[in-house]
Protein backbone atom coordinates (compact mmCIF):
# COMPACT_ATOMS: atom_id res chain seq x y z
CA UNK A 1 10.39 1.71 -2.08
CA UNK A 2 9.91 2.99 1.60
CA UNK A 3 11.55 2.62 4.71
CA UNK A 4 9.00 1.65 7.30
CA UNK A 5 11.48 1.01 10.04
CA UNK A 6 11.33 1.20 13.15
CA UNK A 7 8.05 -0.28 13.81
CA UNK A 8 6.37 -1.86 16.64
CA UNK A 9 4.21 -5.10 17.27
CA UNK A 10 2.52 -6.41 14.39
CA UNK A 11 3.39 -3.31 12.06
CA UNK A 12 4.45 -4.53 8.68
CA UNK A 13 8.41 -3.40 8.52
CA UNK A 14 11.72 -3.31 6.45
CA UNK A 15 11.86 -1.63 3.14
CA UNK A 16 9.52 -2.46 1.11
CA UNK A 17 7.29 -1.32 -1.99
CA UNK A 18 4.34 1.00 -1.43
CA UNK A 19 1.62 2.41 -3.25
CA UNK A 20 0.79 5.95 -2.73
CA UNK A 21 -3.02 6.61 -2.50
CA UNK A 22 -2.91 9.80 -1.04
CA UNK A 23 -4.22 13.27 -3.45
CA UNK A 24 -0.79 14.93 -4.18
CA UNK A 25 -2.62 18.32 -3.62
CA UNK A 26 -4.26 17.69 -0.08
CA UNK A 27 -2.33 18.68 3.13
CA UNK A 28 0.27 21.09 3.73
CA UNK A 29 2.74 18.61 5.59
CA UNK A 30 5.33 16.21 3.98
CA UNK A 31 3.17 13.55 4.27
CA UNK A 32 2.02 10.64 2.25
CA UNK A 33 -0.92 8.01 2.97
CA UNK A 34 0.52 4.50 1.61
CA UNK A 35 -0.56 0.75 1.50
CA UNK A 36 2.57 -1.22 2.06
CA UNK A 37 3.35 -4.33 0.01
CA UNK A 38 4.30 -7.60 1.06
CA UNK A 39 5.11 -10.87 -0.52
CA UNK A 40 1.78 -12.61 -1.94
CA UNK A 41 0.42 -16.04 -0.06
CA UNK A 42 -2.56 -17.83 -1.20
CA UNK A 43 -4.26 -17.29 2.10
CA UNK A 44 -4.52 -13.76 0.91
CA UNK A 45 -7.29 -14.51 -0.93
CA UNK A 46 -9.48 -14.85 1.39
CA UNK A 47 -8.99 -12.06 3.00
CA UNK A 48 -11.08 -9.01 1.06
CA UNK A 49 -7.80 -6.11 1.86
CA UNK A 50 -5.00 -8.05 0.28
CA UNK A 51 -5.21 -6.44 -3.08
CA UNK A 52 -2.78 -9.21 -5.58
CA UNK A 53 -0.32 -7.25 -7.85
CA UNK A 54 1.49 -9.16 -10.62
CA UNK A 55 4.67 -7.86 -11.93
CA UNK A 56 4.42 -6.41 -15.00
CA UNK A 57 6.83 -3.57 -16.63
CA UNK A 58 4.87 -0.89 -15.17
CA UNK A 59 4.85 -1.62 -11.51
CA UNK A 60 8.43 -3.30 -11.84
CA UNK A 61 7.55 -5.65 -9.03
CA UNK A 62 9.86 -8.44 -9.02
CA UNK A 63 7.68 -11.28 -7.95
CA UNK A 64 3.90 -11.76 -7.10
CA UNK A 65 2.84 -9.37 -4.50
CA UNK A 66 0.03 -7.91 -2.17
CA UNK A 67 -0.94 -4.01 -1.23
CA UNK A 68 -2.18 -4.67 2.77
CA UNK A 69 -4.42 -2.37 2.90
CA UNK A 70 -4.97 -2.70 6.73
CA UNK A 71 -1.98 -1.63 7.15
CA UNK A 72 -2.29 1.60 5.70
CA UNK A 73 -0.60 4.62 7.10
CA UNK A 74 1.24 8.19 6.70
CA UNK A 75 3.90 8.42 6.38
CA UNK A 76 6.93 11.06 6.26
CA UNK A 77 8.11 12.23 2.79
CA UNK A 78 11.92 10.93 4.16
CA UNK A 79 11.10 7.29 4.28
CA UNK A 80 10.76 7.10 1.14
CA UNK A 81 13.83 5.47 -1.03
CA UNK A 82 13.31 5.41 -4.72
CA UNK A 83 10.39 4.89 -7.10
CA UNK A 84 10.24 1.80 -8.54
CA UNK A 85 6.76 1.77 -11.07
CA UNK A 86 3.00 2.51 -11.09
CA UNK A 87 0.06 0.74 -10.53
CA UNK A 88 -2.60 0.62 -13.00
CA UNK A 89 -5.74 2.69 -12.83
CA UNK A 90 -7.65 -0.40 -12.13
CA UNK A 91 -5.50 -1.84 -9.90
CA UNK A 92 -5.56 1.47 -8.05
CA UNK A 93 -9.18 1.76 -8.07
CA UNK A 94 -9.35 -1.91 -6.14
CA UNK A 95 -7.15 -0.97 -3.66
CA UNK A 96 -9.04 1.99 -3.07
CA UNK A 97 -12.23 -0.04 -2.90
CA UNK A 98 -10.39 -2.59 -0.19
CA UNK A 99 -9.25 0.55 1.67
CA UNK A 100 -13.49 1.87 1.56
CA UNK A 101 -13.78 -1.67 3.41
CA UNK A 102 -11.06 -1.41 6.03
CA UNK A 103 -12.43 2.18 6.92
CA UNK A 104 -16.35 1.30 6.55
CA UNK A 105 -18.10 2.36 9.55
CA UNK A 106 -21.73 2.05 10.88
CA UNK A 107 -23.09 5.60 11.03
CA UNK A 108 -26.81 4.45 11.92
């Protein structure tokens, strides 16, 4: 659980679950990079960085839920509340590959 307020504008707010996806061992500040989650919609679906999570008794989510992984972000080490669970490996590894598509640039 984080605290992401205050925000501003279209920033997804409140406290709320997160998933860490930052290296524990990279970066000297008390920093973490984190993919909030929100409540899941059907709509998400469609949209390729709205990673579903079901609760299970691992990531002790209470109810069906999305990582938005547009709205990734650091964040300091003091917003964060409590942990609640884990995500798999696998789910990790598809948020990871939804965050390679938010971030995918032309280089050419």
């Amino acid at each position: 659980m984080i605290n992401l307020d205050p925000t501003t504008g279209a920033e997804i707010q409140k406290t709320r679950p997160a998933v860490v996806v930052n290296y524990n061992g990279f970066g000297k500040l008390p920093l973490r990079v984190i993919v909030p989650v929100t409540d899941w919609k059907e709509k998400y679906s469609l949209a390729p960085w709205m990673i579903k999570l079901i609760p299970d008794n691992i990531n002790n989510l209470k109810k069906d839920s999305a990582s938005d992984c547009f709205q990734v972000r650091s964040v300091s080490e003091k917003r964060f509340v409590k942990k609640i669970g884990e995500v798999s490996k696998d789910q990790l590894e598809t948020i990871v590959n939804a965050l390679y598509s938010v971030f995918k640039m032309d280089t050419e």
